[in-house]
PDB file of N, CA and C in Angstrom:
ATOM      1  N   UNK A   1      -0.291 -11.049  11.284  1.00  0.00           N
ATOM      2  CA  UNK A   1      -0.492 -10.014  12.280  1.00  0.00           C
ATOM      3  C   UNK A   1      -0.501  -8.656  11.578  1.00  0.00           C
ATOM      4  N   UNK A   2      -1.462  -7.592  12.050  1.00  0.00           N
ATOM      5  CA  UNK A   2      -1.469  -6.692  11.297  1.00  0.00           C
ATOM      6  C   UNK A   2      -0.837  -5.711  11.983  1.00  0.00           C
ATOM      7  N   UNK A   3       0.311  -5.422  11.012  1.00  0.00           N
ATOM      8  CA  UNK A   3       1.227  -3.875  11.552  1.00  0.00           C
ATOM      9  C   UNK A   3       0.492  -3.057  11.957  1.00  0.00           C
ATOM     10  N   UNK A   4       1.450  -2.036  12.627  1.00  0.00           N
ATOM     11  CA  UNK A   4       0.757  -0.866  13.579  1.00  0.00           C
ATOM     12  C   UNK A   4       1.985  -0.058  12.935  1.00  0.00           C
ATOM     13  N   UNK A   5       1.411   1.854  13.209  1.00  0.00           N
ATOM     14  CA  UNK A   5       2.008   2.634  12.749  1.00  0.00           C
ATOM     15  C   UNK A   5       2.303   3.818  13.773  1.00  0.00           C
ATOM     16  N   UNK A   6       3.302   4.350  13.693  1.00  0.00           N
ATOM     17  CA  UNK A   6       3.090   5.987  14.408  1.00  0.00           C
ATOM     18  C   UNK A   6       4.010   6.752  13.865  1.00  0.00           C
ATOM     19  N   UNK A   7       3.229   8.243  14.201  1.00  0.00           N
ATOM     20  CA  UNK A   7       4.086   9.666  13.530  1.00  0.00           C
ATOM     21  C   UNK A   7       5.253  10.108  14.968  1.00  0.00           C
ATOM     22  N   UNK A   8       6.471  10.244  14.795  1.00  0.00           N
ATOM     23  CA  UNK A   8       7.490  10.078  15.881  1.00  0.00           C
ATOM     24  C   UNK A   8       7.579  11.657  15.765  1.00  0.00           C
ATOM     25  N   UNK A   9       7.614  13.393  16.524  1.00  0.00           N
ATOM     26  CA  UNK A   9       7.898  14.373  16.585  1.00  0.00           C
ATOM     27  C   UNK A   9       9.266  14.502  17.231  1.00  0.00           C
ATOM     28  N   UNK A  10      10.203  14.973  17.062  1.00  0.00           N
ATOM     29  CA  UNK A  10      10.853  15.923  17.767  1.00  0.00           C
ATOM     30  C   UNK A  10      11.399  17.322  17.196  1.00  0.00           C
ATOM     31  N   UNK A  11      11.302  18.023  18.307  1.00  0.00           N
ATOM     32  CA  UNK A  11      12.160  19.551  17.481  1.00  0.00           C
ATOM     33  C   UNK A  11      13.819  19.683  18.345  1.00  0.00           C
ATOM     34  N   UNK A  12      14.276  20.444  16.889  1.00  0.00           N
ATOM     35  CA  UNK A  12      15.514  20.875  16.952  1.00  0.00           C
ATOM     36  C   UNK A  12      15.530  22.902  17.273  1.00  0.00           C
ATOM     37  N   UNK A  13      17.126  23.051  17.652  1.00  0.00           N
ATOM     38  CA  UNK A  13      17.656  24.722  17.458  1.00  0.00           C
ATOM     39  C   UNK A  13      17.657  24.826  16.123  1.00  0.00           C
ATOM     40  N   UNK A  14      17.678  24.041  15.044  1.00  0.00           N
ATOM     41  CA  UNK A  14      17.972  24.301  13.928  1.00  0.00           C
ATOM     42  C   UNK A  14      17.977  23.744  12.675  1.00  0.00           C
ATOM     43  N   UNK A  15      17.233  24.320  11.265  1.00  0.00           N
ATOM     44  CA  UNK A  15      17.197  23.810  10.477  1.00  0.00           C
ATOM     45  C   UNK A  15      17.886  22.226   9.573  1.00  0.00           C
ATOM     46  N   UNK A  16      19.701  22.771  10.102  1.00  0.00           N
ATOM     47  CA  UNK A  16      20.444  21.609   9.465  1.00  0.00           C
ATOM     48  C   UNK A  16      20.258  20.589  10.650  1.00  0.00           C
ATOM     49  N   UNK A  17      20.227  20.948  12.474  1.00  0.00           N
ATOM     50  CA  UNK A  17      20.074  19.528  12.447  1.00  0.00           C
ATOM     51  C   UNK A  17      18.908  19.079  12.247  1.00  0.00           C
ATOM     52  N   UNK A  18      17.892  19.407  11.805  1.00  0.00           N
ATOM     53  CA  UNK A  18      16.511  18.307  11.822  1.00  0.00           C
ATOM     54  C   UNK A  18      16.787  17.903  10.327  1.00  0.00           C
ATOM     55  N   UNK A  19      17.705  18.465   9.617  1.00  0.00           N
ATOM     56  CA  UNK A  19      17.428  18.373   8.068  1.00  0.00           C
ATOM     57  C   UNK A  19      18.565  16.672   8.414  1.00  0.00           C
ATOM     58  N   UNK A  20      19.475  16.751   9.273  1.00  0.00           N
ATOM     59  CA  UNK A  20      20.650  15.522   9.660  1.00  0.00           C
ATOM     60  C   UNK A  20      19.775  14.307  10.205  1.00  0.00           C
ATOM     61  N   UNK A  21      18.754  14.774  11.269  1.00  0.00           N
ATOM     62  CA  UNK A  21      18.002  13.806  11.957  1.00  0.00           C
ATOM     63  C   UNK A  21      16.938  13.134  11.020  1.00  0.00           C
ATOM     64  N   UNK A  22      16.127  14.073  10.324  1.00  0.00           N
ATOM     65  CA  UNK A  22      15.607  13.057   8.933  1.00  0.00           C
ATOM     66  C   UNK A  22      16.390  12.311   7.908  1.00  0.00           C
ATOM     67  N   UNK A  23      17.536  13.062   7.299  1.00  0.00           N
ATOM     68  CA  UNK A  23      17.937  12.411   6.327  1.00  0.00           C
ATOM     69  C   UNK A  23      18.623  10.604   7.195  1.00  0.00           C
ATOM     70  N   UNK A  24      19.237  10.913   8.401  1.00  0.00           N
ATOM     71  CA  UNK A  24      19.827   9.315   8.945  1.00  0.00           C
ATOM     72  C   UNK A  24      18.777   8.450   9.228  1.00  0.00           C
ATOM     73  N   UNK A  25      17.688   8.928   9.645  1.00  0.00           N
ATOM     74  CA  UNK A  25      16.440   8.231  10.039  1.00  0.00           C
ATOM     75  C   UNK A  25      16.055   7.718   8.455  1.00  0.00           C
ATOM     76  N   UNK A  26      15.967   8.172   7.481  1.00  0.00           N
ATOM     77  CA  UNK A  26      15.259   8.001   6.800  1.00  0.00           C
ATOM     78  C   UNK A  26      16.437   6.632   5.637  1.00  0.00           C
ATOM     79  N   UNK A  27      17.520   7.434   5.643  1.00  0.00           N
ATOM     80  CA  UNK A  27      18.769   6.433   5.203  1.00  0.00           C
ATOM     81  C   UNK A  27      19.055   5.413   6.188  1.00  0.00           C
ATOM     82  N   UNK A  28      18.621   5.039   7.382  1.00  0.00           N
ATOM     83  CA  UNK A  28      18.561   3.815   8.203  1.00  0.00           C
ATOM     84  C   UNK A  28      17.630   3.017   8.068  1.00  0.00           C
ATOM     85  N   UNK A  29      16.380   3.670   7.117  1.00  0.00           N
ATOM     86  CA  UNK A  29      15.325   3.108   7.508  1.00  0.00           C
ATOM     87  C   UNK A  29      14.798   2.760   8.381  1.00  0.00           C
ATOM     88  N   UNK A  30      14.946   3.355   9.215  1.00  0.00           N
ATOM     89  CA  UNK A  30      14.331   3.723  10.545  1.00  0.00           C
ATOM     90  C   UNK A  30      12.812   4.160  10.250  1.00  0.00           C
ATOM     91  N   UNK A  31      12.643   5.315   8.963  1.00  0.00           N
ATOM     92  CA  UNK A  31      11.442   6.047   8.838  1.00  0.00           C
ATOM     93  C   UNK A  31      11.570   6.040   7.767  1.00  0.00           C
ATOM     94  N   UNK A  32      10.157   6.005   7.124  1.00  0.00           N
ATOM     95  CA  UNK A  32       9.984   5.527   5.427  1.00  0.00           C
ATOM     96  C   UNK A  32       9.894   7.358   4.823  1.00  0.00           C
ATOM     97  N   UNK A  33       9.390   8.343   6.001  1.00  0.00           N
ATOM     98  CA  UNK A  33       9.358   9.828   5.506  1.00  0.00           C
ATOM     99  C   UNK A  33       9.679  11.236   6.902  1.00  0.00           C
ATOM    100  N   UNK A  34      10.432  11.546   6.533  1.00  0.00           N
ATOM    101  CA  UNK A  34      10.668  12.693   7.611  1.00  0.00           C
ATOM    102  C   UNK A  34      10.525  13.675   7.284  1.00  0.00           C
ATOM    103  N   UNK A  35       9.285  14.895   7.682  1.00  0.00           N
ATOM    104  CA  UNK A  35       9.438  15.819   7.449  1.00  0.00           C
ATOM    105  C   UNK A  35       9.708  17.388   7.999  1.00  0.00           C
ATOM    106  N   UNK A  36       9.960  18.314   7.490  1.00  0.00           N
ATOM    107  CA  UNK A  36      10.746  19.213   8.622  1.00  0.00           C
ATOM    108  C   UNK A  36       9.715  20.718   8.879  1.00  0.00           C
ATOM    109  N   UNK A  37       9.583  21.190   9.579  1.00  0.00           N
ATOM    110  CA  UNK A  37       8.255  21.730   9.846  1.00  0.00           C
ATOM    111  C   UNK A  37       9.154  23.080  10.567  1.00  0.00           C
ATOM    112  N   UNK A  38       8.965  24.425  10.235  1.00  0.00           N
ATOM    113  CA  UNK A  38       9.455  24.994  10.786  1.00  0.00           C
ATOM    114  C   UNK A  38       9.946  26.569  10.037  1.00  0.00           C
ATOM    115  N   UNK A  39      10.539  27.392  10.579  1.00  0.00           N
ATOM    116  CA  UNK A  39      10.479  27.372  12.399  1.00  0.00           C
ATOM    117  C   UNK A  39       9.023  27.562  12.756  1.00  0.00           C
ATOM    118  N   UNK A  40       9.219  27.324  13.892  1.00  0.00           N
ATOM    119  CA  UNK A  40       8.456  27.109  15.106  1.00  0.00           C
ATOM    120  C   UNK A  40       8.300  27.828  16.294  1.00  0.00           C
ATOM    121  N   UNK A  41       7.277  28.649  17.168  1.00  0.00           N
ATOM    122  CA  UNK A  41       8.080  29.328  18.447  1.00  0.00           C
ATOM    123  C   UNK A  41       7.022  28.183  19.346  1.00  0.00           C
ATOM    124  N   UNK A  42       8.257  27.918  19.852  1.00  0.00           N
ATOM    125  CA  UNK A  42       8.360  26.834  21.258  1.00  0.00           C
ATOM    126  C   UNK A  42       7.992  27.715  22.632  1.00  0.00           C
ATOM    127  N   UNK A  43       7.037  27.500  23.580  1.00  0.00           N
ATOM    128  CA  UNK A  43       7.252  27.793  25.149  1.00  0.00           C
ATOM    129  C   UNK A  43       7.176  27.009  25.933  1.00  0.00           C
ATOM    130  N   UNK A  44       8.119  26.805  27.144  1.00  0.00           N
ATOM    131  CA  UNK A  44       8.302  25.591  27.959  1.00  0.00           C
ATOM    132  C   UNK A  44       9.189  25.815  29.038  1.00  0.00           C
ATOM    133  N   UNK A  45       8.939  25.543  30.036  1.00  0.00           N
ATOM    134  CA  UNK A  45       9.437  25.169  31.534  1.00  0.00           C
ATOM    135  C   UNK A  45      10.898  24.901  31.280  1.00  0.00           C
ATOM    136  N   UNK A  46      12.039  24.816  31.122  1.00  0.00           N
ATOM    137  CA  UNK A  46      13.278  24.659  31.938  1.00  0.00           C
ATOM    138  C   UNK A  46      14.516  24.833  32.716  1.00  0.00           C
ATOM    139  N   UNK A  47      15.028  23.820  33.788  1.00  0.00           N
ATOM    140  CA  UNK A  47      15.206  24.052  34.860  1.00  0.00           C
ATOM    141  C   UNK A  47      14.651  25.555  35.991  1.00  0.00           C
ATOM    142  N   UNK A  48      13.576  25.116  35.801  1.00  0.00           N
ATOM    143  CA  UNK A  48      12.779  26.366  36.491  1.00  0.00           C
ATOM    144  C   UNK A  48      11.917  27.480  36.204  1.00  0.00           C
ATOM    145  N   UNK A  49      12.554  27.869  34.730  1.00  0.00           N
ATOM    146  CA  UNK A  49      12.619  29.386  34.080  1.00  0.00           C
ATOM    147  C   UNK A  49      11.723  28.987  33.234  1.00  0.00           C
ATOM    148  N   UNK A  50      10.441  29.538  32.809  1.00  0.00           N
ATOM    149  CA  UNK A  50       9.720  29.796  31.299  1.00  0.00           C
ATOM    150  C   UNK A  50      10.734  30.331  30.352  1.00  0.00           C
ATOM    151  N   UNK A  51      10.903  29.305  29.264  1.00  0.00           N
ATOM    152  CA  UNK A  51      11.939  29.920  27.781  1.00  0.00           C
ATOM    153  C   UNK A  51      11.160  29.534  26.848  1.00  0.00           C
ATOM    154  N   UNK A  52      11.453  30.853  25.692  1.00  0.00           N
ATOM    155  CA  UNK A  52      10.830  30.964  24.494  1.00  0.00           C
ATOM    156  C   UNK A  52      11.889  30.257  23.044  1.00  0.00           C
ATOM    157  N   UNK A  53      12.128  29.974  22.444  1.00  0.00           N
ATOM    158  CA  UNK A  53      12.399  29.485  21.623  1.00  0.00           C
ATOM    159  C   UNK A  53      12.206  29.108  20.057  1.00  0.00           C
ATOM    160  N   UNK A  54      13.043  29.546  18.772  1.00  0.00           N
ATOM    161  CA  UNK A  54      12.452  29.351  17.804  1.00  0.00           C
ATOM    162  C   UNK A  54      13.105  27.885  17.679  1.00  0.00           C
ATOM    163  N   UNK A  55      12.383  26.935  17.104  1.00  0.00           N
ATOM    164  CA  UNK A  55      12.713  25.248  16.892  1.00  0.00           C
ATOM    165  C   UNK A  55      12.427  24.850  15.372  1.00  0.00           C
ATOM    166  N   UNK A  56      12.449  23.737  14.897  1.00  0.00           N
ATOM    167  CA  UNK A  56      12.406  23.174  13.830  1.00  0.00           C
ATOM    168  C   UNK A  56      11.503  22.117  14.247  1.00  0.00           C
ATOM    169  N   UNK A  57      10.490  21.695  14.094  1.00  0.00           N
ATOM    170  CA  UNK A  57       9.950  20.428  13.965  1.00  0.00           C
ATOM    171  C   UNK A  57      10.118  19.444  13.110  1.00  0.00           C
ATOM    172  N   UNK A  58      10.667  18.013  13.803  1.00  0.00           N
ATOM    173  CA  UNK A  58      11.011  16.756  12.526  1.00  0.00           C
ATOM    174  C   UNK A  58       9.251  15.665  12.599  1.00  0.00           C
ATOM    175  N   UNK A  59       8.841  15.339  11.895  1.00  0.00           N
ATOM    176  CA  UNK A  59       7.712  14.399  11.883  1.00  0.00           C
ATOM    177  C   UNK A  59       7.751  13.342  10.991  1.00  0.00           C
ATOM    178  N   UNK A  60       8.308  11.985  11.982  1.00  0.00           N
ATOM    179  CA  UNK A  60       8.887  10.987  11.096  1.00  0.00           C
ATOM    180  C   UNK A  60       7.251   9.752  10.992  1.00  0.00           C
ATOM    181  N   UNK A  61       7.743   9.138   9.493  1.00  0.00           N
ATOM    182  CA  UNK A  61       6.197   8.427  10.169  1.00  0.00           C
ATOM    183  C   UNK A  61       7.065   6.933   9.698  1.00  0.00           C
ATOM    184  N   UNK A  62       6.447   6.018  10.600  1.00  0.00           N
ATOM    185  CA  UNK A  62       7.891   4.780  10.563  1.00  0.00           C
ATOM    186  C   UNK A  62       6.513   3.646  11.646  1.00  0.00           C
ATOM    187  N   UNK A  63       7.262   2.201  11.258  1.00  0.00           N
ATOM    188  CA  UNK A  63       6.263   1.378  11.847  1.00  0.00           C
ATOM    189  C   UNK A  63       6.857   1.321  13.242  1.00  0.00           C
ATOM    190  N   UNK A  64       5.794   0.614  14.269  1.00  0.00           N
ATOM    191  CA  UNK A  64       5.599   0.628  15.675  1.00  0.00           C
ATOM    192  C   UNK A  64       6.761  -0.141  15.932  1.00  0.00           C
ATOM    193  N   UNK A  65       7.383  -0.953  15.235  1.00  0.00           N
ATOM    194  CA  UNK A  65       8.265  -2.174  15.545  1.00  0.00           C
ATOM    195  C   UNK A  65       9.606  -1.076  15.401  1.00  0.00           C
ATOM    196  N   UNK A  66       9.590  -0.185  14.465  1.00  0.00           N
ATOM    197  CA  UNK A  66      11.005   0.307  14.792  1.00  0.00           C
ATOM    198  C   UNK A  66      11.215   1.471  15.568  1.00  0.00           C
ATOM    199  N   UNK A  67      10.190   1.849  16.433  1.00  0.00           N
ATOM    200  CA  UNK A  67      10.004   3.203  17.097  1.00  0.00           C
ATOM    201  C   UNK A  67      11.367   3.539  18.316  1.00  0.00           C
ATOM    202  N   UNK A  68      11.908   1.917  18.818  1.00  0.00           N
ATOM    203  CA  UNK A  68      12.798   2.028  19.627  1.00  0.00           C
ATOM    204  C   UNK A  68      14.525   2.370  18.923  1.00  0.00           C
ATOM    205  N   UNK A  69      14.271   1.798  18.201  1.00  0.00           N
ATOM    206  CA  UNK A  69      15.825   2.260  17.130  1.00  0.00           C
ATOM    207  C   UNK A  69      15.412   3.896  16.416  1.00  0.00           C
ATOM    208  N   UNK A  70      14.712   4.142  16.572  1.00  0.00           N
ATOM    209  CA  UNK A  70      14.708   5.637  15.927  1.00  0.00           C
ATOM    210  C   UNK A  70      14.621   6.485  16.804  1.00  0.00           C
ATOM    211  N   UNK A  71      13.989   6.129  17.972  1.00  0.00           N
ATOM    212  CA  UNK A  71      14.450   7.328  19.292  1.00  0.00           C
ATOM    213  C   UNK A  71      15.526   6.529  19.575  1.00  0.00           C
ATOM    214  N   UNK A  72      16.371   5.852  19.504  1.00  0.00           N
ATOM    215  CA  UNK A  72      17.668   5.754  19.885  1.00  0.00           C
ATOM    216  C   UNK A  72      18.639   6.368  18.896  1.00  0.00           C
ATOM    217  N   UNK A  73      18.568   6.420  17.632  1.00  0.00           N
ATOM    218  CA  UNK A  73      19.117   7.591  16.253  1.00  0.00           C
ATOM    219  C   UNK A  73      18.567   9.019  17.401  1.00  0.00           C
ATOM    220  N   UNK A  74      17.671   9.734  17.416  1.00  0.00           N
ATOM    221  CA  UNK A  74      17.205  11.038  17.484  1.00  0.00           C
ATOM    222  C   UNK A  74      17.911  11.380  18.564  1.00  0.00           C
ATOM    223  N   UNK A  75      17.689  10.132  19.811  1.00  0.00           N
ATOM    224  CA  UNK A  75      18.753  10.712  21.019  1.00  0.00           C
ATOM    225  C   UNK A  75      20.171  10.338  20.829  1.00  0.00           C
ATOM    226  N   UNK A  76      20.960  10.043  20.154  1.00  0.00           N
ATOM    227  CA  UNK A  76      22.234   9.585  19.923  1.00  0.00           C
ATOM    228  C   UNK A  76      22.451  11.097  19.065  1.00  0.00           C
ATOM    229  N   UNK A  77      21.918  11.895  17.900  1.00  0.00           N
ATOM    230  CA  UNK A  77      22.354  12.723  17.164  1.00  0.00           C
ATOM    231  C   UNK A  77      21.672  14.173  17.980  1.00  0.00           C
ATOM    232  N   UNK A  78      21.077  14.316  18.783  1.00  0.00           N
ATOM    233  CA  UNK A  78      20.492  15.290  19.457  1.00  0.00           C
ATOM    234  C   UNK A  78      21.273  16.001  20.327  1.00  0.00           C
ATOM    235  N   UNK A  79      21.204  17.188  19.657  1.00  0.00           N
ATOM    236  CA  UNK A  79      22.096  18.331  20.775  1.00  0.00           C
ATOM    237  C   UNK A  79      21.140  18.626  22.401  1.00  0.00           C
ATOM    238  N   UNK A  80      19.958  18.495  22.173  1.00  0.00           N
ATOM    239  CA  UNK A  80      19.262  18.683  23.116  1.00  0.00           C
ATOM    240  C   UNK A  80      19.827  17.538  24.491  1.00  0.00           C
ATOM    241  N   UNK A  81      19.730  18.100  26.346  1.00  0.00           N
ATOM    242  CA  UNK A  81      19.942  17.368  26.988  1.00  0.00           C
ATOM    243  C   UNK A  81      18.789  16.074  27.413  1.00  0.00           C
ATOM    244  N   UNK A  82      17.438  17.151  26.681  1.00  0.00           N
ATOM    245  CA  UNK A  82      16.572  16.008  27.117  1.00  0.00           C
ATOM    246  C   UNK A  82      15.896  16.343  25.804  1.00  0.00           C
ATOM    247  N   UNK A  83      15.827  16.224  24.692  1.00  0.00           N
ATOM    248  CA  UNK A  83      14.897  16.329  23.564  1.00  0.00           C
ATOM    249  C   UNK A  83      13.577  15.194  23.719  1.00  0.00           C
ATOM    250  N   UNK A  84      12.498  16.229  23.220  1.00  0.00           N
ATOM    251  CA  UNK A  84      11.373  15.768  22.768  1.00  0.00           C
ATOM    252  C   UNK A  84      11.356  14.511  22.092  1.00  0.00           C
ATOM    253  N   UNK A  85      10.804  13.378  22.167  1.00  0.00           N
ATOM    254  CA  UNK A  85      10.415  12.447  21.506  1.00  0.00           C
ATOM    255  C   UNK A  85       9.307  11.329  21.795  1.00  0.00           C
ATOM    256  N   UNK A  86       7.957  11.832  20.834  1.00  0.00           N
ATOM    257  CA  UNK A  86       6.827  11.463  21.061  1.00  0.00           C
ATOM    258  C   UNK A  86       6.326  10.260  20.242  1.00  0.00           C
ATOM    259  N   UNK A  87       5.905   9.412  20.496  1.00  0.00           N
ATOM    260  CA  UNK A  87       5.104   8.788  19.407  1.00  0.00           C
ATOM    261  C   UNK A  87       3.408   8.865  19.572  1.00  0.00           C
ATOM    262  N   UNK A  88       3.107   9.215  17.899  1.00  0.00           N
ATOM    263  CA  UNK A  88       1.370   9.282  18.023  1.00  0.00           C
ATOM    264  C   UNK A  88       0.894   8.076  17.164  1.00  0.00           C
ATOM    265  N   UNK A  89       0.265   7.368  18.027  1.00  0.00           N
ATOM    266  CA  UNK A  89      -0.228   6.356  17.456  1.00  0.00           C
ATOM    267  C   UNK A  89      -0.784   6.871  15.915  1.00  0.00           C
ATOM    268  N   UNK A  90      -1.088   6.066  14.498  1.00  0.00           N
ATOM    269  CA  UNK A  90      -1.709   6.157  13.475  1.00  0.00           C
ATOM    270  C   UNK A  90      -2.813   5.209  13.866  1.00  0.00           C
ATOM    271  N   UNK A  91      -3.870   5.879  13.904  1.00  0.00           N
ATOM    272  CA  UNK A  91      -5.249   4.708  14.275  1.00  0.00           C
ATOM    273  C   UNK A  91      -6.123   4.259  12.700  1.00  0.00           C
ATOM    274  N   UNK A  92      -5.438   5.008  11.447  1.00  0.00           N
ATOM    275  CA  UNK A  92      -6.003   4.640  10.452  1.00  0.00           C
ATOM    276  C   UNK A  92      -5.306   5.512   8.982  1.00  0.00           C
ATOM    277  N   UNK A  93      -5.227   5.136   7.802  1.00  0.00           N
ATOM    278  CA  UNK A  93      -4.502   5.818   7.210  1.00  0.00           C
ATOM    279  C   UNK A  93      -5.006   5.121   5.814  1.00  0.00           C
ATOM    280  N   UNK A  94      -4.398   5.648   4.772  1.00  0.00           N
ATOM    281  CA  UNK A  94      -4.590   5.136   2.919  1.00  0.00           C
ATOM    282  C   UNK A  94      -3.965   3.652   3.382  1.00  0.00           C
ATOM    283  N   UNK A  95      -4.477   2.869   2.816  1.00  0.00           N
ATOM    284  CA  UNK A  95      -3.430   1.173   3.010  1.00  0.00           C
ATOM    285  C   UNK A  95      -2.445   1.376   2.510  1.00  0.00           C
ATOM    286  N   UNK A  96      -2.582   1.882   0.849  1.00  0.00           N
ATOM    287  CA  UNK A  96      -1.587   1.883   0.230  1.00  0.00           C
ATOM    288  C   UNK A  96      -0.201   2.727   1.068  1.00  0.00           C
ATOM    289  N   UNK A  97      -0.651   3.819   1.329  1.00  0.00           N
ATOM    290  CA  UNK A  97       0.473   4.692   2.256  1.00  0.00           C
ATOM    291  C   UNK A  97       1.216   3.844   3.220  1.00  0.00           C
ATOM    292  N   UNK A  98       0.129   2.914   4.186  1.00  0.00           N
ATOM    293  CA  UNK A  98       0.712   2.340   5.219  1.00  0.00           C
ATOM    294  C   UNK A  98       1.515   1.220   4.873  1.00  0.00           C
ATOM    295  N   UNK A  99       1.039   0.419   3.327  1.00  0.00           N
ATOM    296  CA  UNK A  99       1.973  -0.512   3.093  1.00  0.00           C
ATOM    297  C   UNK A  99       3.144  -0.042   2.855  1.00  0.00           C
ATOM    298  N   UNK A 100       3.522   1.055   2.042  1.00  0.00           N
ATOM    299  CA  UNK A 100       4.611   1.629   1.700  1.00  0.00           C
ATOM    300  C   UNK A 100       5.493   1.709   3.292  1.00  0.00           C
ATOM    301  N   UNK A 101       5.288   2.613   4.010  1.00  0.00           N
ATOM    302  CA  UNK A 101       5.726   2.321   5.032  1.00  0.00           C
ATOM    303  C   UNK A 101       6.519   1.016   5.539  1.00  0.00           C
ATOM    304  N   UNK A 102       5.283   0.487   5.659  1.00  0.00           N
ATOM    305  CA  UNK A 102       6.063  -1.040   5.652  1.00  0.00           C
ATOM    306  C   UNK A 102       7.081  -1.580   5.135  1.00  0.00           C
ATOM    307  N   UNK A 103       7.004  -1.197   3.884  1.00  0.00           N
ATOM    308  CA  UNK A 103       8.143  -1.365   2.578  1.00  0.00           C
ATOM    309  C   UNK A 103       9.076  -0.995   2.793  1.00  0.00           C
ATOM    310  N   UNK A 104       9.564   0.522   3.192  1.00  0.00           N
ATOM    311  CA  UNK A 104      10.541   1.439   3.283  1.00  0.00           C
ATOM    312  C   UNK A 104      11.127   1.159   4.619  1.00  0.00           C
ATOM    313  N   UNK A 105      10.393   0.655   5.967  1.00  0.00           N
ATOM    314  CA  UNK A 105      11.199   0.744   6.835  1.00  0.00           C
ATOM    315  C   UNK A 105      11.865  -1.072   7.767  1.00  0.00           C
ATOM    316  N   UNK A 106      11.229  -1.896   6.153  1.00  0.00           N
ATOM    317  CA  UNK A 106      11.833  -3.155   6.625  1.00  0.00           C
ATOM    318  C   UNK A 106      13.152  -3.106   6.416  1.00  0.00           C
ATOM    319  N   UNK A 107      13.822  -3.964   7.965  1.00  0.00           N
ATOM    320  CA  UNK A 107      15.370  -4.434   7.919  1.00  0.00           C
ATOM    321  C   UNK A 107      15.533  -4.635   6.496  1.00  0.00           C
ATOM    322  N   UNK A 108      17.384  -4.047   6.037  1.00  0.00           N
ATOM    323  CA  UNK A 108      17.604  -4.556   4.676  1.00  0.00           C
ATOM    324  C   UNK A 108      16.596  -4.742   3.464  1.00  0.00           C
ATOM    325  N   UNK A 109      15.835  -3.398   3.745  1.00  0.00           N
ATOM    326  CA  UNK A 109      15.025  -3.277   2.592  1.00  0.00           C
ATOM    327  C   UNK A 109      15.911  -3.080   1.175  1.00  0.00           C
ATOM    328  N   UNK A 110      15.366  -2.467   0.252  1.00  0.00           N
ATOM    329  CA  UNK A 110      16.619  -2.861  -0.758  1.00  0.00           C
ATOM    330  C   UNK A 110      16.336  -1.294  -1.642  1.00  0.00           C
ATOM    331  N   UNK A 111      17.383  -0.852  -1.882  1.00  0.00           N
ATOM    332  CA  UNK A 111      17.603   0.864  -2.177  1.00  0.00           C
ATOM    333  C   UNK A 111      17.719   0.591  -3.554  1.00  0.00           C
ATOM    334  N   UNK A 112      17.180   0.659  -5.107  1.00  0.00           N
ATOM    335  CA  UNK A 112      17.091   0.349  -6.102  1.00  0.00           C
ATOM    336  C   UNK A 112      17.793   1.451  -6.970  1.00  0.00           C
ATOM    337  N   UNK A 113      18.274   2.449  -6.548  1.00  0.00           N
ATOM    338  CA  UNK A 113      18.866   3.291  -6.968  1.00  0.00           C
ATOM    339  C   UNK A 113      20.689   3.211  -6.438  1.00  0.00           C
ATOM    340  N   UNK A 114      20.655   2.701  -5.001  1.00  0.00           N
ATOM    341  CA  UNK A 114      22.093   2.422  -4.786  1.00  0.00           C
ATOM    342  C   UNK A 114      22.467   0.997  -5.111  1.00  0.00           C
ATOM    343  N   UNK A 115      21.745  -0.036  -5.723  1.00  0.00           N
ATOM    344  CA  UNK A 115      21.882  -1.782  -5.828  1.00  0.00           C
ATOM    345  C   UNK A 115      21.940  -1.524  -7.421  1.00  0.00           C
ATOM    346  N   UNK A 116      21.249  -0.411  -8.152  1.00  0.00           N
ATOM    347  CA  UNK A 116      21.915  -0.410  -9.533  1.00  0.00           C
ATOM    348  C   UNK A 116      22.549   0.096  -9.663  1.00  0.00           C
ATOM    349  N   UNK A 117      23.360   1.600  -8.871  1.00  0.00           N
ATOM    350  CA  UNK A 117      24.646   2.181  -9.423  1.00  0.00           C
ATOM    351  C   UNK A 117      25.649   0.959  -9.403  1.00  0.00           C
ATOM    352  N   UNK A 118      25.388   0.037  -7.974  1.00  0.00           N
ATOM    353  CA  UNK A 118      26.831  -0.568  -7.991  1.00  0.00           C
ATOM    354  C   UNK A 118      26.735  -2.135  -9.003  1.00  0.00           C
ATOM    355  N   UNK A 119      25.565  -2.183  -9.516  1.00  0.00           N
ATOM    356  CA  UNK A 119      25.512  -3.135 -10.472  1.00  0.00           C
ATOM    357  C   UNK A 119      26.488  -2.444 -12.072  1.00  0.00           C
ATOM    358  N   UNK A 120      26.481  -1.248 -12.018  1.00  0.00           N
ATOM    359  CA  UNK A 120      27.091  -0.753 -12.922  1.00  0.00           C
ATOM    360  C   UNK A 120      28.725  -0.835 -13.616  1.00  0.00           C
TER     361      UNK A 120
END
């Protein structure tokens, strides 16, 4: 069966947390790359009021199979009451890129830098 891919967005108030929300996503393997985009000026509707906002954008890119455990990381570490979290389908990409992906965000993939310190 051939994997499927998507780029996951959400924004933060702030640099360190999107810099927290990539690095756990990315150390869960949740997402093979997170990157942090920002600032940002945000405009948007809430509870009633037009608010302006400077944000951080996170743009994780991670396979379709783990999209539900990584918006469950983003909303579990999210200060926001209702934070953003989108997925955009990838309708085509480098193979090589997308295999990597694959690589990086399989269960118990294997961290070759933390499996040789402790071989040490």
């Amino acid at each position: 069966m051939a994997h499927s891919y998507v780029q996951v967005t959400t924004t933060t108030d702030s640099r360190a947390e999107a810099a927290e929300l990539a690095r756990s996503a990315v150390a869960e393997r949740l997402a093979a790359c997170a990157q942090l985009v920002g600032p940002i000026a945000s405009t948007y509707w809430w509870e009633g009021e037009i608010e302006s906002a400077e944000e951080w954008m996170v743009l994780f890119k991670t396979s379709a199979d783990r999209f539900d455990e990584l918006a469950s990381l983003i909303t579990e570490g999210h200060s926001y009451d209702t934070p953003e979290i989108i997925a955009t389908p990838v309708v085509a990409g480098s193979m090589d890129y997308l295999a990597w992906i694959t690589e990086q965000t399989e269960p118990g993939a294997r961290d070759d830098a933390v499996d040789d310190a402790a071989e040490d």
